[in-house]
C-alpha atoms as a PDB file:
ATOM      1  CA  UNK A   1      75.289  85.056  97.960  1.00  0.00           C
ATOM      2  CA  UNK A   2      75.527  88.401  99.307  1.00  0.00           C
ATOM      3  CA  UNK A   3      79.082  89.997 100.096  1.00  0.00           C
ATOM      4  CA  UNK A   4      79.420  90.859 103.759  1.00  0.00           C
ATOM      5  CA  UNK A   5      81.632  93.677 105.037  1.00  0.00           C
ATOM      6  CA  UNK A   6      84.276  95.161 102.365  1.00  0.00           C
ATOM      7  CA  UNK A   7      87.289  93.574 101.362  1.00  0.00           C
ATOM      8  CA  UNK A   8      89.921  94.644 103.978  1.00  0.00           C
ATOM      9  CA  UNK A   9      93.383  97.120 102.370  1.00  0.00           C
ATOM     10  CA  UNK A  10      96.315  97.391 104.483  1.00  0.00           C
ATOM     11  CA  UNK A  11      96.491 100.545 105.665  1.00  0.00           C
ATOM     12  CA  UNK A  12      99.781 102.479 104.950  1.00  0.00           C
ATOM     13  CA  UNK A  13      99.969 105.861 106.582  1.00  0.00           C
ATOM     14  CA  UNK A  14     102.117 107.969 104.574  1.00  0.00           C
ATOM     15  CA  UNK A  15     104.070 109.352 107.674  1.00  0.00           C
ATOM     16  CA  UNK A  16     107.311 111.453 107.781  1.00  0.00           C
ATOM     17  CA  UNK A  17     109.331 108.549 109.630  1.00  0.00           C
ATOM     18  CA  UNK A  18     108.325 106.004 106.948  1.00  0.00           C
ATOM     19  CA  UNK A  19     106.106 106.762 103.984  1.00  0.00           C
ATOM     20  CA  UNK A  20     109.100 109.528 103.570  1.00  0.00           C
ATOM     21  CA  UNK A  21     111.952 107.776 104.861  1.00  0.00           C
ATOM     22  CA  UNK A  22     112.960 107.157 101.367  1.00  0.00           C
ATOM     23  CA  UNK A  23     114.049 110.783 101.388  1.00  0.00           C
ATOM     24  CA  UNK A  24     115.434 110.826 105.184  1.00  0.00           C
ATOM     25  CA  UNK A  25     116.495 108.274 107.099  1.00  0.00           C
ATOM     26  CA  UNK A  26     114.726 107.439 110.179  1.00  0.00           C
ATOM     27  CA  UNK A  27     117.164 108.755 112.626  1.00  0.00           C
ATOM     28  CA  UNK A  28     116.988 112.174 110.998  1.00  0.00           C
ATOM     29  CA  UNK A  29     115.224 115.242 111.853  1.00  0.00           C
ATOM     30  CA  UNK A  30     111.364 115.497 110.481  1.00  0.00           C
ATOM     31  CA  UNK A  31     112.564 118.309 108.781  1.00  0.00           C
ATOM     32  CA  UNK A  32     113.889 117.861 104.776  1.00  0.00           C
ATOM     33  CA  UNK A  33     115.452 120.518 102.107  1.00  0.00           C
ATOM     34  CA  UNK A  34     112.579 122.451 100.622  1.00  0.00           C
ATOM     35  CA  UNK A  35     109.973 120.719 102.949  1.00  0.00           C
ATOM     36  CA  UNK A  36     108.953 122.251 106.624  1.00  0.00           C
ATOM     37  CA  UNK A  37     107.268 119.977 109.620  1.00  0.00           C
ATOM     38  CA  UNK A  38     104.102 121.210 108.851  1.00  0.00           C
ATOM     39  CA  UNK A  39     104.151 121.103 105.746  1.00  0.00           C
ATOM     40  CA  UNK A  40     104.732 117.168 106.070  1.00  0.00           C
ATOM     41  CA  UNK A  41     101.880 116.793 109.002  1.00  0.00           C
ATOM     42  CA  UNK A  42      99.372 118.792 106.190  1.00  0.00           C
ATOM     43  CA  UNK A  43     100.743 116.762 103.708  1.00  0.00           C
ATOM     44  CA  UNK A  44      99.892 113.353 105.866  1.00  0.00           C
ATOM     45  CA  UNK A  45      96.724 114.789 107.256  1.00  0.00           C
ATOM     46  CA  UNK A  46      93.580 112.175 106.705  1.00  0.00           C
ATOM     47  CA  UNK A  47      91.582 115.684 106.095  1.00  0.00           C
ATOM     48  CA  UNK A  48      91.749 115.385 102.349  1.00  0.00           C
ATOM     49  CA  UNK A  49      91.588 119.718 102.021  1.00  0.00           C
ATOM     50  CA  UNK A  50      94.517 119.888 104.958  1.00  0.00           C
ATOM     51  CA  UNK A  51      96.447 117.257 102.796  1.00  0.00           C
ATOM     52  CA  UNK A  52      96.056 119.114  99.680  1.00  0.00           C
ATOM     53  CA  UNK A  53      97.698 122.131 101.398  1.00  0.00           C
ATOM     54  CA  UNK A  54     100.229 120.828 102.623  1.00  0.00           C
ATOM     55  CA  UNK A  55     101.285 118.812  99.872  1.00  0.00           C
ATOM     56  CA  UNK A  56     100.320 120.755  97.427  1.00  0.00           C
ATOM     57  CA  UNK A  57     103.253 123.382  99.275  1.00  0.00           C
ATOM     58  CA  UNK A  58     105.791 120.770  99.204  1.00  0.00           C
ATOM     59  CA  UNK A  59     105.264 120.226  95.843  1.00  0.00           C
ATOM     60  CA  UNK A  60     105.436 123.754  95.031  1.00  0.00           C
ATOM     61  CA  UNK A  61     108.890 123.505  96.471  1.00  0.00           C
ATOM     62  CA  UNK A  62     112.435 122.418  95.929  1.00  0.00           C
ATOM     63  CA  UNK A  63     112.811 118.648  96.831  1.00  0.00           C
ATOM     64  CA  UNK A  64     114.500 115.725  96.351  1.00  0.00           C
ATOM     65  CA  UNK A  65     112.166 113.389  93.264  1.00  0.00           C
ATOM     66  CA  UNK A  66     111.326 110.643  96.126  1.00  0.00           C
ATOM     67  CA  UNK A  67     109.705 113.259  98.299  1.00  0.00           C
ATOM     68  CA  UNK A  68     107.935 115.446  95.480  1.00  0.00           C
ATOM     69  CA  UNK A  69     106.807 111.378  94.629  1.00  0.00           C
ATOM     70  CA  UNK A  70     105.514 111.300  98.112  1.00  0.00           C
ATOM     71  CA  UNK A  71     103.464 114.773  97.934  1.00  0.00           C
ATOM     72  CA  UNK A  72     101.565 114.031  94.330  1.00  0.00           C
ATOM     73  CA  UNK A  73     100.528 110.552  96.094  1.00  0.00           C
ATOM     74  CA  UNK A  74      99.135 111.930  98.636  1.00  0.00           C
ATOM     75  CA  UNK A  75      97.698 114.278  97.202  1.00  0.00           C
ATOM     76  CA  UNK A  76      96.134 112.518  94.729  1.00  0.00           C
ATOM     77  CA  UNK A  77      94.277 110.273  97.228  1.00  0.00           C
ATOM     78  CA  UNK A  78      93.091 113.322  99.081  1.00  0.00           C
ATOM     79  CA  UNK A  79      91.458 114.103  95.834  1.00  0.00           C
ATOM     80  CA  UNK A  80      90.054 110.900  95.307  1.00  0.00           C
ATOM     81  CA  UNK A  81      88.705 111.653  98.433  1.00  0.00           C
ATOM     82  CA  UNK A  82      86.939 114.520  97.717  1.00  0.00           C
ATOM     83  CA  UNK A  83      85.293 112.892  94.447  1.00  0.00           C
ATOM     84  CA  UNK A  84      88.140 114.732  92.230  1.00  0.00           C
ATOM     85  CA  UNK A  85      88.935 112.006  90.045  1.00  0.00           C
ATOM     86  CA  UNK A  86      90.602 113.207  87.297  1.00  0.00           C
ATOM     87  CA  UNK A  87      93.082 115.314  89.787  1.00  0.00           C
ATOM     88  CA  UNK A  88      93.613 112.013  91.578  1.00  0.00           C
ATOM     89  CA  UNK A  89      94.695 110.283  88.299  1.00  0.00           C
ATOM     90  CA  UNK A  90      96.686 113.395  87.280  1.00  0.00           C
ATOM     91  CA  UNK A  91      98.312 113.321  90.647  1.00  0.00           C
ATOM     92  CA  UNK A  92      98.624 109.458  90.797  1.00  0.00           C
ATOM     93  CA  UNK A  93     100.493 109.228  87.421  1.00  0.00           C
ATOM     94  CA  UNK A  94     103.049 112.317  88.386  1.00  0.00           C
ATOM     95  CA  UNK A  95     104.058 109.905  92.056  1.00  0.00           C
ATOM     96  CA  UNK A  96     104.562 107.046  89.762  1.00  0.00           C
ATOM     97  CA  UNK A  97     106.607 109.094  86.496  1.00  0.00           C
ATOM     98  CA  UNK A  98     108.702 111.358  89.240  1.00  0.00           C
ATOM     99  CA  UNK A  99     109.803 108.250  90.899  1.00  0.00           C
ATOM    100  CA  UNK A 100     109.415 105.170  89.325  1.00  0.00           C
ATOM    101  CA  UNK A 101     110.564 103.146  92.235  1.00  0.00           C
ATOM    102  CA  UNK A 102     108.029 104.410  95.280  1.00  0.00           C
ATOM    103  CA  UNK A 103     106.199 101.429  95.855  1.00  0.00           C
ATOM    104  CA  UNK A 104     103.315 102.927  97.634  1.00  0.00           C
ATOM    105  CA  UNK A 105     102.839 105.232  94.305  1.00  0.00           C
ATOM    106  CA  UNK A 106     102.100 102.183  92.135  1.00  0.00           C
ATOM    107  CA  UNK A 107     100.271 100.871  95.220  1.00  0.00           C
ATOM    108  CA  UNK A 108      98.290 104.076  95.672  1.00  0.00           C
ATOM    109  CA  UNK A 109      97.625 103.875  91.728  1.00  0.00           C
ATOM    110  CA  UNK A 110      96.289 100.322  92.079  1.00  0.00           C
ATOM    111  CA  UNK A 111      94.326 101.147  94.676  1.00  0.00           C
ATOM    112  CA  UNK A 112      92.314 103.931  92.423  1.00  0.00           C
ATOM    113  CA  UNK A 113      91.915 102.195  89.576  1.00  0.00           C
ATOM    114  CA  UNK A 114      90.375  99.130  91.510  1.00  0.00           C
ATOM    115  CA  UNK A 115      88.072 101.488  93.606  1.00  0.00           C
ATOM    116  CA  UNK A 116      86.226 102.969  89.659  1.00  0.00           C
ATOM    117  CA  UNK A 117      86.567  99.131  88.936  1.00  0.00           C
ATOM    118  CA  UNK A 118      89.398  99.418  86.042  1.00  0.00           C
ATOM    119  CA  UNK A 119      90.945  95.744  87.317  1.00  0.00           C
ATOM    120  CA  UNK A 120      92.938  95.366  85.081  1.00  0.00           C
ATOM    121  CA  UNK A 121      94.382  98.799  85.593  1.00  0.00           C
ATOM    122  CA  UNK A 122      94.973  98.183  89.314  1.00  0.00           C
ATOM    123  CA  UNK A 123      96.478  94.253  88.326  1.00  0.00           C
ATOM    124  CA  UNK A 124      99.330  96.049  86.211  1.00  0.00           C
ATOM    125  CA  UNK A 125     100.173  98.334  88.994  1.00  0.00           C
ATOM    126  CA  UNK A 126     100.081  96.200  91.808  1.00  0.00           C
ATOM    127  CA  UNK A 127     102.378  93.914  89.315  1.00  0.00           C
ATOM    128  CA  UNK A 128     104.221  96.211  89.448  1.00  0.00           C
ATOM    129  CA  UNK A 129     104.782  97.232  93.091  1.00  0.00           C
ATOM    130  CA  UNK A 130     105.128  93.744  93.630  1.00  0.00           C
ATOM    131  CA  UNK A 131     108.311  93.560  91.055  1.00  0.00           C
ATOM    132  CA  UNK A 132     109.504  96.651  93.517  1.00  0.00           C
ATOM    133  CA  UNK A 133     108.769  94.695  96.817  1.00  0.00           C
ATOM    134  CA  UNK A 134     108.518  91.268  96.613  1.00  0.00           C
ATOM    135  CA  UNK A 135     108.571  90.778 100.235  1.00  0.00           C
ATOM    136  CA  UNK A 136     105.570  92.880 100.944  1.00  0.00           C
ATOM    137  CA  UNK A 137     102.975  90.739 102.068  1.00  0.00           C
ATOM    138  CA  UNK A 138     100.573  93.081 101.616  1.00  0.00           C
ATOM    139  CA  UNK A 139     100.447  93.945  98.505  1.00  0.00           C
ATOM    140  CA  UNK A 140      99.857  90.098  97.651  1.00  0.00           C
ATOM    141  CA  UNK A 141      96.729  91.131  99.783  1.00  0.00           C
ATOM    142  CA  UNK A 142      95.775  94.378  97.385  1.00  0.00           C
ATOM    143  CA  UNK A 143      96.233  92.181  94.191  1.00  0.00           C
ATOM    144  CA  UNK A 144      94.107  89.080  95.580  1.00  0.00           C
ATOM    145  CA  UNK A 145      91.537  91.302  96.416  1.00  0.00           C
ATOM    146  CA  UNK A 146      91.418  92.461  93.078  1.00  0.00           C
ATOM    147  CA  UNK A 147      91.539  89.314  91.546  1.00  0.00           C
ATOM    148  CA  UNK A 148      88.217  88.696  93.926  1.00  0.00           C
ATOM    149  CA  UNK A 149      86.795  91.413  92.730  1.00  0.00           C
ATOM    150  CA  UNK A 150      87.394  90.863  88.859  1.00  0.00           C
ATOM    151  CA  UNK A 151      86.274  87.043  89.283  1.00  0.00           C
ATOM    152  CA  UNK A 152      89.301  85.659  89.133  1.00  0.00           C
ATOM    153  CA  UNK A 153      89.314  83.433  92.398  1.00  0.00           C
ATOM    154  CA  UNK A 154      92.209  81.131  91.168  1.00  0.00           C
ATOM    155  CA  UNK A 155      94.756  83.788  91.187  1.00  0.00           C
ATOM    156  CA  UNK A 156      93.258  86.009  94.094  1.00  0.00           C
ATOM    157  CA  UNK A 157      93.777  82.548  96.468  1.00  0.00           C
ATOM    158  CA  UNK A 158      97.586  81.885  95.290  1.00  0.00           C
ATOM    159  CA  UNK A 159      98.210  85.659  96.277  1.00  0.00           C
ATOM    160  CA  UNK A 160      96.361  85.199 100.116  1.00  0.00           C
ATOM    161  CA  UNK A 161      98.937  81.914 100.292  1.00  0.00           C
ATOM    162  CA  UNK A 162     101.913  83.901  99.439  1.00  0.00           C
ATOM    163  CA  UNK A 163     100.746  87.129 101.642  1.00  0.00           C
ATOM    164  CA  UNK A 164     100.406  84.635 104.391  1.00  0.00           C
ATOM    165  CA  UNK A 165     103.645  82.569 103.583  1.00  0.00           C
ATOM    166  CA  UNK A 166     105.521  86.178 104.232  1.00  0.00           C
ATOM    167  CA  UNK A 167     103.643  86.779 106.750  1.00  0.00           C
ATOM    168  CA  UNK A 168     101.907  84.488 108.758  1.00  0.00           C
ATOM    169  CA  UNK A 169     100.216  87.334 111.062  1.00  0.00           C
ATOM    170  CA  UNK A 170      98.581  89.168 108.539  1.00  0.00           C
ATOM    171  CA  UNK A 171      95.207  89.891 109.591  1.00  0.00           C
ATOM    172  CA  UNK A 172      94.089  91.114 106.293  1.00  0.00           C
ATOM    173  CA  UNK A 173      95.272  87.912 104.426  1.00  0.00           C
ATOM    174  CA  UNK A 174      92.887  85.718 106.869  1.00  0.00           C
ATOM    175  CA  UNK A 175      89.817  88.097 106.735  1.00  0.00           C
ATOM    176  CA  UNK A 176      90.112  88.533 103.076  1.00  0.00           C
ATOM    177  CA  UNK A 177      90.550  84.909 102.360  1.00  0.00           C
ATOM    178  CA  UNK A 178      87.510  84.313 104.397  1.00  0.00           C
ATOM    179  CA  UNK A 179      85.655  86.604 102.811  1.00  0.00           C
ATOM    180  CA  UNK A 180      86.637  85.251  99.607  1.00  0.00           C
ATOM    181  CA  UNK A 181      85.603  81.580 100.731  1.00  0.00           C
ATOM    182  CA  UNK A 182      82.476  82.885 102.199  1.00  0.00           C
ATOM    183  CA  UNK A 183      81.094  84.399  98.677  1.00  0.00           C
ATOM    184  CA  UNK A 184      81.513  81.143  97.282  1.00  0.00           C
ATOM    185  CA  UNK A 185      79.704  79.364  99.689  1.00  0.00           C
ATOM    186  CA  UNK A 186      82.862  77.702 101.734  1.00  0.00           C
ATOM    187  CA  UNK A 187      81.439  78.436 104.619  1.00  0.00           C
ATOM    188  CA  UNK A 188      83.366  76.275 106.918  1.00  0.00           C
ATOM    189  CA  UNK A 189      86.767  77.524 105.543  1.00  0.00           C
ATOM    190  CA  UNK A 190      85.379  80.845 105.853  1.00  0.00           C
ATOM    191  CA  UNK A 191      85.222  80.542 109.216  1.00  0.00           C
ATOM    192  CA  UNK A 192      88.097  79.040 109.804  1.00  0.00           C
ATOM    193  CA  UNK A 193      90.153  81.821 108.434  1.00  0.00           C
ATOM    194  CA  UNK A 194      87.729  84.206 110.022  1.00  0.00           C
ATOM    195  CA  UNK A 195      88.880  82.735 113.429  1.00  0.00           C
ATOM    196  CA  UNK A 196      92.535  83.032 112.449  1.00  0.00           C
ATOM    197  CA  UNK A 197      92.200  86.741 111.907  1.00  0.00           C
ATOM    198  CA  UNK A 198      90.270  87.275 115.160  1.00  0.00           C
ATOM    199  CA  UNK A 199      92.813  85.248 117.044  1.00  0.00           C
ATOM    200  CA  UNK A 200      95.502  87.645 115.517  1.00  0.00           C
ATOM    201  CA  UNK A 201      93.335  90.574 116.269  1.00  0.00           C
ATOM    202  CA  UNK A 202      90.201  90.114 118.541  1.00  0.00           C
ATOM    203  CA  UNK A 203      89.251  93.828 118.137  1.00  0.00           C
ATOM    204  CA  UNK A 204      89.002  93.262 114.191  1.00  0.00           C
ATOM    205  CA  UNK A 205      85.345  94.091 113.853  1.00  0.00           C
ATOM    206  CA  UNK A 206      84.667  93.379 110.313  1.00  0.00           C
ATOM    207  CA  UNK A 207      85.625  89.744 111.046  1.00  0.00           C
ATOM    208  CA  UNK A 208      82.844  89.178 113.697  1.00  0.00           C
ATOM    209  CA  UNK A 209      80.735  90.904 110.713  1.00  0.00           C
ATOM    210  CA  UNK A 210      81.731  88.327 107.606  1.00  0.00           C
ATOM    211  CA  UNK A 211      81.937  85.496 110.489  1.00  0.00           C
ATOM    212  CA  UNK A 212      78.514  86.048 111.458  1.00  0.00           C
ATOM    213  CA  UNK A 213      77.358  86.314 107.584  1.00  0.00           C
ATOM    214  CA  UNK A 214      78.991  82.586 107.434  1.00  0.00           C
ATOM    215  CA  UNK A 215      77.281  81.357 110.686  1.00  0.00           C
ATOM    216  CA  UNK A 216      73.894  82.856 109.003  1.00  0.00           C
ATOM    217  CA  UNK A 217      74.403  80.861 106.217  1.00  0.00           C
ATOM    218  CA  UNK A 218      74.927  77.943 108.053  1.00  0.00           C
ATOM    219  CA  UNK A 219      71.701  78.349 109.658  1.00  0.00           C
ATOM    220  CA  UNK A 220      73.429  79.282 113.129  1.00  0.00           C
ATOM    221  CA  UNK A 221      71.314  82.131 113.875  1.00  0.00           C
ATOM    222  CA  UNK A 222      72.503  82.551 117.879  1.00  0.00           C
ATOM    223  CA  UNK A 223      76.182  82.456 116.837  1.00  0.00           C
ATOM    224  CA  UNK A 224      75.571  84.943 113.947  1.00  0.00           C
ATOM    225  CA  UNK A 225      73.746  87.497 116.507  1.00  0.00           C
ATOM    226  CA  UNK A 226      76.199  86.690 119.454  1.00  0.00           C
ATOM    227  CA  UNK A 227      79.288  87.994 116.184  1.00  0.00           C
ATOM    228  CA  UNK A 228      77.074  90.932 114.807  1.00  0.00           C
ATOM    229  CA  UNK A 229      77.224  92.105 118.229  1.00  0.00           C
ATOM    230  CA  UNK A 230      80.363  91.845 119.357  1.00  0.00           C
ATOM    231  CA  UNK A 231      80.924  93.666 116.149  1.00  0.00           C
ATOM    232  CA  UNK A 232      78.574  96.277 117.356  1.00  0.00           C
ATOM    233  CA  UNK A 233      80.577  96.354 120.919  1.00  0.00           C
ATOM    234  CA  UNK A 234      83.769  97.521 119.236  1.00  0.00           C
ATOM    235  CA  UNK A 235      82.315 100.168 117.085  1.00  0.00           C
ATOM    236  CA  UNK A 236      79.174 101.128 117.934  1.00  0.00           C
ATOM    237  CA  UNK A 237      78.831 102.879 114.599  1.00  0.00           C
ATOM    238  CA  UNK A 238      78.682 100.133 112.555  1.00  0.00           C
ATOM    239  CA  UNK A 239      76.122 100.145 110.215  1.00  0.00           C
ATOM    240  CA  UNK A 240      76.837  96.925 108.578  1.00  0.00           C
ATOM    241  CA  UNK A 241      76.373  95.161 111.932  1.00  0.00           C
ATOM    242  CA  UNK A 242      72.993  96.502 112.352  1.00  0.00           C
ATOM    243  CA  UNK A 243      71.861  95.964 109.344  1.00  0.00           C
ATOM    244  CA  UNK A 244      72.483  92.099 109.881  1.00  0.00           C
ATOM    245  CA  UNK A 245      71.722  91.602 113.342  1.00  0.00           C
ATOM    246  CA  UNK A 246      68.253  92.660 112.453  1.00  0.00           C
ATOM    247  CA  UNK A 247      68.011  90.325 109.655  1.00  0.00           C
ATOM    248  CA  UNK A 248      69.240  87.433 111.903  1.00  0.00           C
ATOM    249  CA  UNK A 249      66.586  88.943 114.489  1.00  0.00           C
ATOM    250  CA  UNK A 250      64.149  89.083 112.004  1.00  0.00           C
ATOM    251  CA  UNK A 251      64.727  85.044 111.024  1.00  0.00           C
ATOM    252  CA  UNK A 252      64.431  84.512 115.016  1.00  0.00           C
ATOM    253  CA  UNK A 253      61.292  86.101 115.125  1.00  0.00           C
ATOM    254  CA  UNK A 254      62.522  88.777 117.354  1.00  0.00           C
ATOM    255  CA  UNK A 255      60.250  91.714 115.164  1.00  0.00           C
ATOM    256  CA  UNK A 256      60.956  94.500 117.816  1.00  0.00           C
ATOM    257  CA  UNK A 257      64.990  93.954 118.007  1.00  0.00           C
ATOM    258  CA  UNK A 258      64.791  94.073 114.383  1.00  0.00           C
ATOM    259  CA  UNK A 259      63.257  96.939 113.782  1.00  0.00           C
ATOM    260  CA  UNK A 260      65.486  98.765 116.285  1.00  0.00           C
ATOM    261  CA  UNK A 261      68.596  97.647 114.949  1.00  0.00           C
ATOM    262  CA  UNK A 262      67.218  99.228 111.352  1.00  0.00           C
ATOM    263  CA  UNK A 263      66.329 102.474 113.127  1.00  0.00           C
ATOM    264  CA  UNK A 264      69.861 102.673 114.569  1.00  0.00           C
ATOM    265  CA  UNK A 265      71.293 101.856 110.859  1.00  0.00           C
ATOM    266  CA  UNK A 266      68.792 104.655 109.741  1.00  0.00           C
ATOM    267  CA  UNK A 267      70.517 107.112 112.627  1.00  0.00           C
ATOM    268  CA  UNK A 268      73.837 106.687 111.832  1.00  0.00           C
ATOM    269  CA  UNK A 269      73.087 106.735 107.712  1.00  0.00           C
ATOM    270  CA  UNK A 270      70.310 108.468 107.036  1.00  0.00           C
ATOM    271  CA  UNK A 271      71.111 109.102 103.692  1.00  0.00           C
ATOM    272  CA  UNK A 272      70.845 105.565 102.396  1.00  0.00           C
ATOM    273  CA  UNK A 273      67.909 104.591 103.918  1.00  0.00           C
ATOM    274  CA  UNK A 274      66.946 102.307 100.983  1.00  0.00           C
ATOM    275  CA  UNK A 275      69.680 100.017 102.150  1.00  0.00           C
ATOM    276  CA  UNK A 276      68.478  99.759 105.417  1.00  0.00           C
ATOM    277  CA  UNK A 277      65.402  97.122 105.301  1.00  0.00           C
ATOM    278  CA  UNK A 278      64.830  93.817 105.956  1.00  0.00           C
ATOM    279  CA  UNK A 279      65.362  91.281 103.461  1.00  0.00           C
END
């Protein structure tokens, strides 16, 4: 059973009117002691050398413990970015020691240890951040995914329950359930959760991806295709969806479509073109 398109993380923008509003409230100015504007915006920047700057500034600087918290986390993912690791880990530990109770530090923690695959690492820290906020559906998402990823499927489908308990419009709980259905051949439940999270969110592309993966199981080649390209149709850089569409193309019989949907996976990643064939 092959796995389809990533397990899906929540996606928590560390921004100045929430990621920091442990340190301002949100009716305040985006300015706080010791920390400018733009230092924040660097700080929050998705370019991992901008972030370093700016954080790397604020830290530098006189501020309250829940903002400096703020600064080494981000930091510390910009450097994961950039391949740093042991700078991320340095940085991860001081968000987590310089304020124990930032959830997203013990989240952001979790998050690095489970991307070098140290699952147990990531389980005590999203225990953790759960013990902080136990109303944060989301992080019942993080730790089921890492439960699915360390093999531990009993666990990871209590968690999707509770993230979906808390909140029953989590797109993330449905897709990852799915997913987690789908690589253990529950194909019909994967789908059915698959549908949920496209109902939710009918622009959530790696859904029509996994869906489509299910369908192809099934044997539903037209449905798989008609998913991989709607997939396709919402970001049209993709390379998962081309990659499968040709496969399902190729099981059709449709050679030429096939090898056109590899070529475009070959444009857009040219530097893994071993994973780019037919199976």
């Amino acid at each position: 059973m092959r796995y389809g398109f990533p397990l899906v993380a929540a996606i928590f923008a560390l921004s100045t009117s929430s990621a920091m509003a442990a340190a301002a409230p949100r009716t305040a100015a985006p300015t706080l002691p010791g920390a400018s504007t733009s230092q924040m915006l660097l700080c929050n920047s998705p370019d991992p050398a901008r972030a370093i700057i700016g954080c790397s500034a604020i830290i530098g600087g006189s501020v309250t413990p829940e903002l400096m918290s703020v600064a080494y986390s981000n930091r510390g993912v910009a450097y994961q970015k950039r391949g740093e690791n042991d700078k991320a880990l340095a940085d991860l530990d001081s968000a987590v020691k310089t304020d124990p109770k930032n959830v997203n530090a013990y989240r952001g923690r979790g998050d690095f240890y489970q991307a070098i695959g140290e699952y147990g690492r990531a389980l005590q820290d999203y225990n953790q951040a759960i013990v902080l906020a136990p109303k944060d559906s989301e992080l019942f998402v993080q730790r089921a995914n890492n439960y699915i990823l360390s093999g531990d499927a009993m666990h990871a489908f209590s968690d999707y329950e509770q993230a979906i308990a808390l909140n029953p419009k989590s797109v993330a709980a449905y897709a990852n359930r799915g997913e987690a259905y789908r690589v253990q051949g529950e194909n019909d439940r994967a789908i059915q959760d698959y549908d949920f999270a496209l109902k939710l969110d009918s622009k959530f592309a790696p859904a029509y991806v996994n869906r489509g993966l299910a369908e192809e199981d099934k044997g539903d080649l037209a449905r798989a295709i008609a998913d991989f390209t709607a997939a396709i149709k919402i970001d049209p850089k993709m390379v998962s969806a081309y990659d499968e569409r040709a496969n399902a193309y190729e099981q059709t019989g449709a050679h030429d479509r096939a090898a056109a949907d590899i070529a475009q996976a070959l444009k857009l990643d040219p530097g893994n073109a071993d994973l780019h064939k037919l199976r």
